[in-house]
N, C-alpha and C. Protein backbone atom coordinates (compact mmCIF):
# COMPACT_ATOMS: atom_id res chain seq x y z
N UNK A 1 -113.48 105.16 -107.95
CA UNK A 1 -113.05 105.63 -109.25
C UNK A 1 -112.01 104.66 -109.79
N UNK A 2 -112.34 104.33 -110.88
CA UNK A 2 -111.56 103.49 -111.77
C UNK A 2 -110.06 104.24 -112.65
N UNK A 3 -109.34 103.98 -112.76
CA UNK A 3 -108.77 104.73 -113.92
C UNK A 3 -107.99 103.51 -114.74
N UNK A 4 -107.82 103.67 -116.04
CA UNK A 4 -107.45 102.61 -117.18
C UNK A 4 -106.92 103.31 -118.30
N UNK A 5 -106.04 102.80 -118.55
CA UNK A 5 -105.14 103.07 -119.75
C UNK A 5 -105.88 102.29 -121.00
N UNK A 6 -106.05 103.43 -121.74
CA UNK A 6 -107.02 103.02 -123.40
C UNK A 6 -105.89 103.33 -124.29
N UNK A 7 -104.34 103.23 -124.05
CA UNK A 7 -103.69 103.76 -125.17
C UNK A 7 -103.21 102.35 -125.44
N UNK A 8 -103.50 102.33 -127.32
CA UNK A 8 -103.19 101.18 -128.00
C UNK A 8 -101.51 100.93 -127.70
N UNK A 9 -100.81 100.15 -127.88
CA UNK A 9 -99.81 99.42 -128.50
C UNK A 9 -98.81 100.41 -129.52
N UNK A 10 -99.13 101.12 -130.06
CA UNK A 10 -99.08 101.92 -131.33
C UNK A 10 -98.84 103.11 -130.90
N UNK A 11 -99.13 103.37 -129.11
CA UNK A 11 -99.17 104.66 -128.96
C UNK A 11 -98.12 104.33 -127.51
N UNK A 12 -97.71 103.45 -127.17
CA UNK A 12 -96.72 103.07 -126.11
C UNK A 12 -95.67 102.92 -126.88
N UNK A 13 -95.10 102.45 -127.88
CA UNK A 13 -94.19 102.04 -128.24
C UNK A 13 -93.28 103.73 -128.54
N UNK A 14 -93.38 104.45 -129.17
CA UNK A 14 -93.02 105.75 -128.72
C UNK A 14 -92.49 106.67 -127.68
N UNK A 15 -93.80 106.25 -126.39
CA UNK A 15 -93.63 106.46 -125.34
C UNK A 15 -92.24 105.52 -124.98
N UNK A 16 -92.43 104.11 -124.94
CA UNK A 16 -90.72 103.34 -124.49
C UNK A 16 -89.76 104.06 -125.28
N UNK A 17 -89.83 103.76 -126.17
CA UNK A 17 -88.72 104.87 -127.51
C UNK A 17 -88.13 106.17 -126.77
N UNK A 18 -89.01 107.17 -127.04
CA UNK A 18 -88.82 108.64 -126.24
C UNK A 18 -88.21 108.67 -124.93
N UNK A 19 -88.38 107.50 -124.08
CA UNK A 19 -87.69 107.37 -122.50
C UNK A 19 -86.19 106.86 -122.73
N UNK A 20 -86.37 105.95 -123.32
CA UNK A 20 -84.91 104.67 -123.82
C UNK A 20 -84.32 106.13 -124.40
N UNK A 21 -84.70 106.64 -125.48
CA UNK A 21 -83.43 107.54 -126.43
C UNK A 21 -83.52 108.71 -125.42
N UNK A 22 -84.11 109.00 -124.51
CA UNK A 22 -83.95 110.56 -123.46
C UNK A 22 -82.87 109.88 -122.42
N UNK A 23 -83.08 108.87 -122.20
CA UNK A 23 -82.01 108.15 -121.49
C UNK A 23 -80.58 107.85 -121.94
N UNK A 24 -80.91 107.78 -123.52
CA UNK A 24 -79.52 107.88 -124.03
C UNK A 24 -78.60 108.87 -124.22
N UNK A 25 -79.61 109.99 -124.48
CA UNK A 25 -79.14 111.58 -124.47
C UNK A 25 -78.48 112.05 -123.38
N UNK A 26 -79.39 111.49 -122.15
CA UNK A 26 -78.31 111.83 -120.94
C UNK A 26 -77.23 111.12 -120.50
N UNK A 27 -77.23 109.97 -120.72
CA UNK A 27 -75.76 109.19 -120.68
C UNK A 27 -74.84 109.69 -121.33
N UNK A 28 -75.27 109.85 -122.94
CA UNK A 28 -74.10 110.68 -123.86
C UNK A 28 -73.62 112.33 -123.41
N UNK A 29 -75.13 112.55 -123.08
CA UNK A 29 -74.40 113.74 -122.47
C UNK A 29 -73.43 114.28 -121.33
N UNK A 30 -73.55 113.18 -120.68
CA UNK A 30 -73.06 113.33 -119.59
C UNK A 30 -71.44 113.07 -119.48
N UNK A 31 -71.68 111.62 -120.25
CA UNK A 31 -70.25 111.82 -121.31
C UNK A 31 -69.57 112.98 -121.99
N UNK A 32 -69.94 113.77 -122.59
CA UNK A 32 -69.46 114.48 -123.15
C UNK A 32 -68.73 115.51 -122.04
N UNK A 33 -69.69 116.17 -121.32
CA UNK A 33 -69.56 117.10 -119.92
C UNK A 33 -68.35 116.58 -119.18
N UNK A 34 -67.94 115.29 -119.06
CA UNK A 34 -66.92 115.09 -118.66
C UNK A 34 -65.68 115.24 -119.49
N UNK A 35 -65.31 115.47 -120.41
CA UNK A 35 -64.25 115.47 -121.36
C UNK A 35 -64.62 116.01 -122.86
N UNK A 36 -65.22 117.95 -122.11
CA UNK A 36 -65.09 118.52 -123.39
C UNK A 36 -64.57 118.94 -124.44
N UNK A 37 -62.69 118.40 -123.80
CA UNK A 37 -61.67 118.67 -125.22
C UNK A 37 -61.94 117.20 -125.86
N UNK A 38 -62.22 116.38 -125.60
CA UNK A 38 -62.19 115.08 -126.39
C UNK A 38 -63.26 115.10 -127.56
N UNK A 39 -64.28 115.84 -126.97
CA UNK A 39 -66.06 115.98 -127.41
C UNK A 39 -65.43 117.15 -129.03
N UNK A 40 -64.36 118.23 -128.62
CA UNK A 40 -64.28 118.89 -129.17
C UNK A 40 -63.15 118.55 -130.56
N UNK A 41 -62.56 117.59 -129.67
CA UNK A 41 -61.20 117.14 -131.01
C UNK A 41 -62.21 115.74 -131.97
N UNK A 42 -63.38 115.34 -131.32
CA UNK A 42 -64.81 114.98 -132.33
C UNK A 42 -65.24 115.39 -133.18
N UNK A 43 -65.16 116.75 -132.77
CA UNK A 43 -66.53 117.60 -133.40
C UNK A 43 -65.78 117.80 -134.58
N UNK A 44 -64.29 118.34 -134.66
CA UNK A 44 -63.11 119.11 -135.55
C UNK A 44 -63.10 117.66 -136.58
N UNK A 45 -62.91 116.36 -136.10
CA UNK A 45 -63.07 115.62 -137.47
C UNK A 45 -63.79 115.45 -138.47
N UNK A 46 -65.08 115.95 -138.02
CA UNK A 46 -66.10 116.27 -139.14
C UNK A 46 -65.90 117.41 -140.13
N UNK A 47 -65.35 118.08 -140.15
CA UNK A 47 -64.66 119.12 -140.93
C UNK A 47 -66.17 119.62 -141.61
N UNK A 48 -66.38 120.11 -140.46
CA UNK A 48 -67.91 120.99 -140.92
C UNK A 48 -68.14 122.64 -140.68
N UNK A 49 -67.03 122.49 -139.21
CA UNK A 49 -67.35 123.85 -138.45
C UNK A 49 -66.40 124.65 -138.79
N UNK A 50 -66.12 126.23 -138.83
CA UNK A 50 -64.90 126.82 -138.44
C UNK A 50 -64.13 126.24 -136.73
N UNK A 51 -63.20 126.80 -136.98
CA UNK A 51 -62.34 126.28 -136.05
C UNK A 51 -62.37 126.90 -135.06
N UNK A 52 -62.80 128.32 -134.69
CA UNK A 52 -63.21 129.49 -133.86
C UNK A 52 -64.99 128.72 -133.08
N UNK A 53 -65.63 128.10 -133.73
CA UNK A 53 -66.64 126.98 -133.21
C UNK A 53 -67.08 126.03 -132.67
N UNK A 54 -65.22 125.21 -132.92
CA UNK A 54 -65.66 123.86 -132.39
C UNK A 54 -65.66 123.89 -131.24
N UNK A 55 -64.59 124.54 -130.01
CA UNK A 55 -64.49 124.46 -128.91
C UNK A 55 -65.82 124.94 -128.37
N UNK A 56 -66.80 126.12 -128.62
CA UNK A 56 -68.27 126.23 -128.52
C UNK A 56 -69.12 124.70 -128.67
N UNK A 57 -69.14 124.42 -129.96
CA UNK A 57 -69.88 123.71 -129.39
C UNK A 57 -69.41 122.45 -128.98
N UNK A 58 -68.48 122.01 -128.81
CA UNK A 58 -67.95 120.90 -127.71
C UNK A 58 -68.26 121.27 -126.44
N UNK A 59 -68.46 122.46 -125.93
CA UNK A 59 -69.09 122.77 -124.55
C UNK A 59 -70.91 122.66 -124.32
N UNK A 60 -71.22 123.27 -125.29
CA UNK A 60 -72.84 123.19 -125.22
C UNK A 60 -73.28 121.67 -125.92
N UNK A 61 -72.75 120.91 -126.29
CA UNK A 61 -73.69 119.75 -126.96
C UNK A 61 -73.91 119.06 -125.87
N UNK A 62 -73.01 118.59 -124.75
CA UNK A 62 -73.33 117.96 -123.60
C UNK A 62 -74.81 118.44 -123.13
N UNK A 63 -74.18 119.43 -122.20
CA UNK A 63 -75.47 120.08 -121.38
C UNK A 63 -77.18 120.13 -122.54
N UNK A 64 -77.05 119.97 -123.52
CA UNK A 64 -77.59 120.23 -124.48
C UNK A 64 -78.71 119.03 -124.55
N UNK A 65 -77.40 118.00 -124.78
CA UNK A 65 -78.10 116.11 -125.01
C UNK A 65 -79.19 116.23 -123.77
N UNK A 66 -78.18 116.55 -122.08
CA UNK A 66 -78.80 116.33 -121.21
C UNK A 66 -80.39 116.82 -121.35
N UNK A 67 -80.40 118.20 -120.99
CA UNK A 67 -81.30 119.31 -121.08
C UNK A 67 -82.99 118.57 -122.11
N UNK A 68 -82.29 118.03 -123.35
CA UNK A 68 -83.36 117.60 -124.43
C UNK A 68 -83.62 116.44 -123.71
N UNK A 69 -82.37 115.67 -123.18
CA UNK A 69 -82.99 114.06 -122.96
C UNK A 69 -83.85 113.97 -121.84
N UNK A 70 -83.41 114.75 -120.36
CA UNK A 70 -84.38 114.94 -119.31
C UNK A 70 -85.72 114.96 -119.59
N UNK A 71 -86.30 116.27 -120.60
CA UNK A 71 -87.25 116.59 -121.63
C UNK A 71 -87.54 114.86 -121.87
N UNK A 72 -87.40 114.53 -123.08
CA UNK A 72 -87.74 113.69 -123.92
C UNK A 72 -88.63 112.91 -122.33
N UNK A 73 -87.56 112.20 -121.43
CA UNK A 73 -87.97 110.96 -120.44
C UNK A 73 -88.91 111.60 -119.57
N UNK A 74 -89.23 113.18 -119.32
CA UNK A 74 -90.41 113.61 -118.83
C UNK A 74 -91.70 114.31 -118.86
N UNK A 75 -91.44 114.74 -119.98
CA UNK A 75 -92.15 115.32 -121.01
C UNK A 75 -92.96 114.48 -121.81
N UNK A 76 -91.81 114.03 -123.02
CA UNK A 76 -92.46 113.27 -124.30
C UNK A 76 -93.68 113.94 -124.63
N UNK A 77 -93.38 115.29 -125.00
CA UNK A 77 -94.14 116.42 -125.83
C UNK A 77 -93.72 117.14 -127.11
N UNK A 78 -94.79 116.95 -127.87
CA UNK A 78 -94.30 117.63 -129.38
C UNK A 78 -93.15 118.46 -129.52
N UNK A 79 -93.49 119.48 -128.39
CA UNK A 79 -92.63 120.56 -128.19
C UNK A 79 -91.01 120.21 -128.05
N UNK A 80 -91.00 119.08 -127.52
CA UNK A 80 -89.71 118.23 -127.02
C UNK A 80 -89.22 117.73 -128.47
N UNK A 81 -89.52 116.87 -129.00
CA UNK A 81 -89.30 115.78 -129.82
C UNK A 81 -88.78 116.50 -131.16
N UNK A 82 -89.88 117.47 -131.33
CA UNK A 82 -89.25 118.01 -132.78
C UNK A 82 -87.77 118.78 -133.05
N UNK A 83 -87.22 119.33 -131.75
CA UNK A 83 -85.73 119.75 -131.96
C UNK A 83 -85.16 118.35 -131.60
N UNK A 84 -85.46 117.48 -130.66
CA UNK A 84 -84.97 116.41 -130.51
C UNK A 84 -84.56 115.72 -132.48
N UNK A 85 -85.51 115.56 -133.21
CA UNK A 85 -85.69 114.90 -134.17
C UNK A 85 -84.78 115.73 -135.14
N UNK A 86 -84.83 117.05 -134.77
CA UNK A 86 -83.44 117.93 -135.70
C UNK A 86 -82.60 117.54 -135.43
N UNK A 87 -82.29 117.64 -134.14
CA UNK A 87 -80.95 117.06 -133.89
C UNK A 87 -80.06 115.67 -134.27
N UNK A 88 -81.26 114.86 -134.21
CA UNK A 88 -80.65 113.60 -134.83
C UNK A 88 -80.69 113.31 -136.26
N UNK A 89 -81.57 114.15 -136.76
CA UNK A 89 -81.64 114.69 -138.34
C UNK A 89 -80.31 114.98 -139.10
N UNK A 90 -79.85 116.56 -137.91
CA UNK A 90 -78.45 116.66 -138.62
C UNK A 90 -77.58 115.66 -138.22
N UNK A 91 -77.54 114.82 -137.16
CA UNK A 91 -76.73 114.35 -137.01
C UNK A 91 -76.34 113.05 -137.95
N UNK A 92 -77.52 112.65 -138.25
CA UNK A 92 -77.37 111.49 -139.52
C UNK A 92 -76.57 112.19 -141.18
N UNK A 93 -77.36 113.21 -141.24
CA UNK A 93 -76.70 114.00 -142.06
C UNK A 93 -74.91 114.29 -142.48
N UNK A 94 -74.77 114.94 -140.67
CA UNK A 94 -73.18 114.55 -140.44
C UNK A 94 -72.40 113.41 -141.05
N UNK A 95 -72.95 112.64 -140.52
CA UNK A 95 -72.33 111.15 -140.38
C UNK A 95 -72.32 110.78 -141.91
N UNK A 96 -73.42 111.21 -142.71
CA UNK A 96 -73.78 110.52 -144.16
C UNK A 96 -72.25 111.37 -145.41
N UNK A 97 -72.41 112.65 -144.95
CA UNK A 97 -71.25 113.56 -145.56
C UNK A 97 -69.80 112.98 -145.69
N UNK A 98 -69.78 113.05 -143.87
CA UNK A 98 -68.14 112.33 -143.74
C UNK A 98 -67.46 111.25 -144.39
N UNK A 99 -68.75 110.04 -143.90
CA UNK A 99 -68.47 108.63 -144.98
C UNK A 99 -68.51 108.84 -145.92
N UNK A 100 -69.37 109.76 -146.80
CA UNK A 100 -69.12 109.91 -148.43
C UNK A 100 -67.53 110.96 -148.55
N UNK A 101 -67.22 111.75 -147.52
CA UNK A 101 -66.16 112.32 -148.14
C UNK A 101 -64.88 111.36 -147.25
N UNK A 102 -65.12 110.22 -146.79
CA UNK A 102 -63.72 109.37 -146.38
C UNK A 102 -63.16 109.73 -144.97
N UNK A 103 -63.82 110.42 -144.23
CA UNK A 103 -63.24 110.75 -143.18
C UNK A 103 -63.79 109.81 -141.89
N UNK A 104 -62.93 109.90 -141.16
CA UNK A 104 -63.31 108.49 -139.89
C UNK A 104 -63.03 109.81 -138.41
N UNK A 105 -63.91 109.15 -138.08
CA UNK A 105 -64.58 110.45 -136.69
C UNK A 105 -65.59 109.30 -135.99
N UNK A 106 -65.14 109.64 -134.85
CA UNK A 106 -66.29 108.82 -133.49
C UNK A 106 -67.52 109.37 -134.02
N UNK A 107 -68.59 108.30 -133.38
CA UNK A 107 -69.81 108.53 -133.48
C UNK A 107 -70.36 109.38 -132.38
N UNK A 108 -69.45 109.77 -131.44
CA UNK A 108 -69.55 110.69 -130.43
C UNK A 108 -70.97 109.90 -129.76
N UNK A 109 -71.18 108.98 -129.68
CA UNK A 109 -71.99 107.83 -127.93
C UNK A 109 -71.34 108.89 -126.84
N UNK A 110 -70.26 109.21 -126.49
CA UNK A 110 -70.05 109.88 -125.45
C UNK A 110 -68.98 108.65 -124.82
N UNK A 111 -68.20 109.12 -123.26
CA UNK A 111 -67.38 108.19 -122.45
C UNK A 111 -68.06 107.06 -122.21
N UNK A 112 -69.50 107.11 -121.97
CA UNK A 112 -69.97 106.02 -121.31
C UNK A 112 -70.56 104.55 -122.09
N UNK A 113 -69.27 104.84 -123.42
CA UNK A 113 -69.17 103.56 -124.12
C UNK A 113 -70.54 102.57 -124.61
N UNK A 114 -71.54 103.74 -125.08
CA UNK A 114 -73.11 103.46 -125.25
C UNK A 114 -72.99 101.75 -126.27
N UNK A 115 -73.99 101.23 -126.51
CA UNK A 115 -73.71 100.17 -127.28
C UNK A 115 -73.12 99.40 -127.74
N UNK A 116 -72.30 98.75 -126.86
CA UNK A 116 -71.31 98.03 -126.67
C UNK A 116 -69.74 98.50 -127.56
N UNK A 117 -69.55 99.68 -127.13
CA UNK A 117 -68.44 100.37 -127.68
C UNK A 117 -67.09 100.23 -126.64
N UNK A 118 -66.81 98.91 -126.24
CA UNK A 118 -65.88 98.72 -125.25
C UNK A 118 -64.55 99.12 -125.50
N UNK A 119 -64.38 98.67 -126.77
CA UNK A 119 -62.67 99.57 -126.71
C UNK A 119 -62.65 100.55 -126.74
N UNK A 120 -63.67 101.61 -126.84
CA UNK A 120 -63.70 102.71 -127.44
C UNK A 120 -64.59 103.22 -128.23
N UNK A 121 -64.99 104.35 -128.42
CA UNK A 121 -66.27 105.05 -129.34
C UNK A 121 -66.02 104.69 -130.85
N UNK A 122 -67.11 103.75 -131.21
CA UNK A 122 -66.54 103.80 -132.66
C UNK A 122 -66.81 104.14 -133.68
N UNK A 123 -66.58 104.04 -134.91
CA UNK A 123 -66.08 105.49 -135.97
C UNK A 123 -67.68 105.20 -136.72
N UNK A 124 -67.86 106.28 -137.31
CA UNK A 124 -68.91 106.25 -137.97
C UNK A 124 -69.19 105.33 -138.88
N UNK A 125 -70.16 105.02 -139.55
CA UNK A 125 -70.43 103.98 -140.96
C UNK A 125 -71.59 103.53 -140.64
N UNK A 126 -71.74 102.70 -141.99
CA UNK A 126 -73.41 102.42 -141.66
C UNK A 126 -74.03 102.17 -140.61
N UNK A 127 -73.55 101.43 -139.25
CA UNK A 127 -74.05 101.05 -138.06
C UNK A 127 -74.71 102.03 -137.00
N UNK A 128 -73.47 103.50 -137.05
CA UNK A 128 -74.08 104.46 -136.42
C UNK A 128 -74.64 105.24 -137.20
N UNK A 129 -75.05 105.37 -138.77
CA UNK A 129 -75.70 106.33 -139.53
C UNK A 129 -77.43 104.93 -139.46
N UNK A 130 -77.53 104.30 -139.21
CA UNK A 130 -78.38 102.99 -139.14
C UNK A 130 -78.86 103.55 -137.59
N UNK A 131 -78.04 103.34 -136.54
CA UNK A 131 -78.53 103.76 -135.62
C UNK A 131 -79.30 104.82 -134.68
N UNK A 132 -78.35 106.22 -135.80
CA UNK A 132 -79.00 107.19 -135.49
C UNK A 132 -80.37 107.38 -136.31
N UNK A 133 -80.22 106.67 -137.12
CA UNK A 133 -81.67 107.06 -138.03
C UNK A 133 -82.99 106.19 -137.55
N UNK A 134 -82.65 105.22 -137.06
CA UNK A 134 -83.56 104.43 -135.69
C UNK A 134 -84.08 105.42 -134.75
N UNK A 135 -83.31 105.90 -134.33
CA UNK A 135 -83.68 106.75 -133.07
C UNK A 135 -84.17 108.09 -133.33
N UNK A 136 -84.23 108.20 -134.84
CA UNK A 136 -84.58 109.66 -135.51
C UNK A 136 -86.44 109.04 -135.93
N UNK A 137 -86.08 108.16 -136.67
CA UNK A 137 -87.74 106.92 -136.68
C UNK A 137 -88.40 107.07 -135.49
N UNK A 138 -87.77 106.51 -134.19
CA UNK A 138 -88.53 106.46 -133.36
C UNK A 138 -89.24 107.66 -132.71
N UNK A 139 -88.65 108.90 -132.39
CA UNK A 139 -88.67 110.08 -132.20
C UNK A 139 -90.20 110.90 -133.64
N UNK A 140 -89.66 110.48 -134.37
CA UNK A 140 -90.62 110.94 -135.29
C UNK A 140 -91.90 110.21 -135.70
N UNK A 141 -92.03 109.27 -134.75
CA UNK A 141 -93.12 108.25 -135.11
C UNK A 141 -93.93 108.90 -133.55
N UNK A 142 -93.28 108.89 -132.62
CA UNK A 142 -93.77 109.74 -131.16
C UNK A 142 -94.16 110.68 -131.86
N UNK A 143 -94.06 111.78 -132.20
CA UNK A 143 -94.24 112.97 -132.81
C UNK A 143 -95.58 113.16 -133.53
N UNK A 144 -95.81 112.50 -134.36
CA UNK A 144 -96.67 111.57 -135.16
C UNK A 144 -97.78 111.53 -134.54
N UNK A 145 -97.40 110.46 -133.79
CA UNK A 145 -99.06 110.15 -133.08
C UNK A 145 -98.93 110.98 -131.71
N UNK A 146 -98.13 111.53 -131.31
CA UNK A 146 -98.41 112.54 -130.18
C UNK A 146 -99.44 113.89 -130.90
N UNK A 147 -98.93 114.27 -132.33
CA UNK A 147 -99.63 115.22 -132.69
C UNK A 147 -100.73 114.82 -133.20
N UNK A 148 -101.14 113.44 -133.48
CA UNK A 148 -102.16 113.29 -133.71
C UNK A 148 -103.21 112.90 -133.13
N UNK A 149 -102.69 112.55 -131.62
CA UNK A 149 -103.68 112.65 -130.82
C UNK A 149 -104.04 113.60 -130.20
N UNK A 150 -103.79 115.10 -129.97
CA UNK A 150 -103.77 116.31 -129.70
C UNK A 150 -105.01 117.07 -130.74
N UNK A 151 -104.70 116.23 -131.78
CA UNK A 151 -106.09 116.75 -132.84
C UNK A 151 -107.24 116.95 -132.91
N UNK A 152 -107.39 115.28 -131.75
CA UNK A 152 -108.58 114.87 -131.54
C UNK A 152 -109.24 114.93 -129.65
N UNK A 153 -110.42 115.34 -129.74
CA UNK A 153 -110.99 115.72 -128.58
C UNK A 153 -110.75 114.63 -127.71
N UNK A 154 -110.65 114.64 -126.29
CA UNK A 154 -110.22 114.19 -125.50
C UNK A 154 -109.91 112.60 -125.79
N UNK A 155 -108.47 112.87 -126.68
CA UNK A 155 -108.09 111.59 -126.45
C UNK A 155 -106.32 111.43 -125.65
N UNK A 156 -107.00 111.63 -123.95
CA UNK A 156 -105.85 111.29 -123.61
C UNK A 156 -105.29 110.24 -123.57
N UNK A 157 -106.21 109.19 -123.65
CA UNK A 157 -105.07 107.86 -123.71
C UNK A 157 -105.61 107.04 -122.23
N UNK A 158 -106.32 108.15 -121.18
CA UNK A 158 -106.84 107.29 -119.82
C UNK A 158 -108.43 107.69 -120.16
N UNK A 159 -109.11 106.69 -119.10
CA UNK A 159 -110.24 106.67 -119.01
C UNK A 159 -110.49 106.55 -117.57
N UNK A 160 -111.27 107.54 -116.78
CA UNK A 160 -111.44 107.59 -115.56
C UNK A 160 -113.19 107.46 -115.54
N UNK A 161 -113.14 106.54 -115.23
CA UNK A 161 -115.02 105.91 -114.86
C UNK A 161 -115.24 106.62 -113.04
């Protein structure tokens, strides 16, 4: 028995995407889990939440990133991707508000200084509203052709002769 991968180019690139950003989710998350008052005096610069909230969700976004990103790097199922793709939805959103209303707030990467953030996590602006919307593209382009190959009769992507 033979087995062979028939999935185009078009349909891997997603797949790398979905692993790379589930991988990022858990780094950041993991970051966060370590220093949830820091995650939380983050969250409070965005001046989005009540104040009775932020410490909530400065506790659950960690475990949260993790939980989705594990998902994303083992999964990479519709089911996965589309809260994944909210999430980075609002989160571009976030980021787009603040800079229009002047406020400077980490991009919350997490401790583990994601993308060459060596001095430190750095503040929002086009780079991380650019970045997150990359990783919101990529996520939604998986999505895409994950659901659109689900449409169609057995197209898993292998071929077993």
């Amino acid at each position: 028995m033979t087995v062979t991968l028939a999935a185009s180019p078009a349909k891997l690139i997603p797949v790398f995407g979905c692993v790379a950003i589930g991988a990022i989710f858990i780094a950041a998350g993991l970051g966060k889990i370590v220093d949830p008052v820091r995650v939380s005096l983050s969250i409070s610069r965005y001046e989005v939440l009540p104040s009775f909230a932020v410490p909530i969700a400065g506790a659950l976004l960690g475990p949260l990133e993790i939980v989705f990103g594990i998902a994303l790097v083992l999964l990479r199922r519709p089911v996965v991707m589309l809260p994944v793709a909210a999430m980075l939805g609002g989160f571009v959103i976030l980021q787009v508000q603040a800079v229009a209303r002047g406020i400077d707030a980490p991009c919350g990467c997490g401790a583990l200084k994601l993308f060459g953030d060596a001095g430190g996590e750095s503040e929002i602006g086009f780079v991380s509203v650019a970045r997150t919307s990359a990783m919101l593209g990529i996520v939604a382009f998986g999505y895409w052709i994950s659901e659109r190959g689900t449409r169609k009769a057995g197209s898993t992507g292998v071929i077993v002769k």
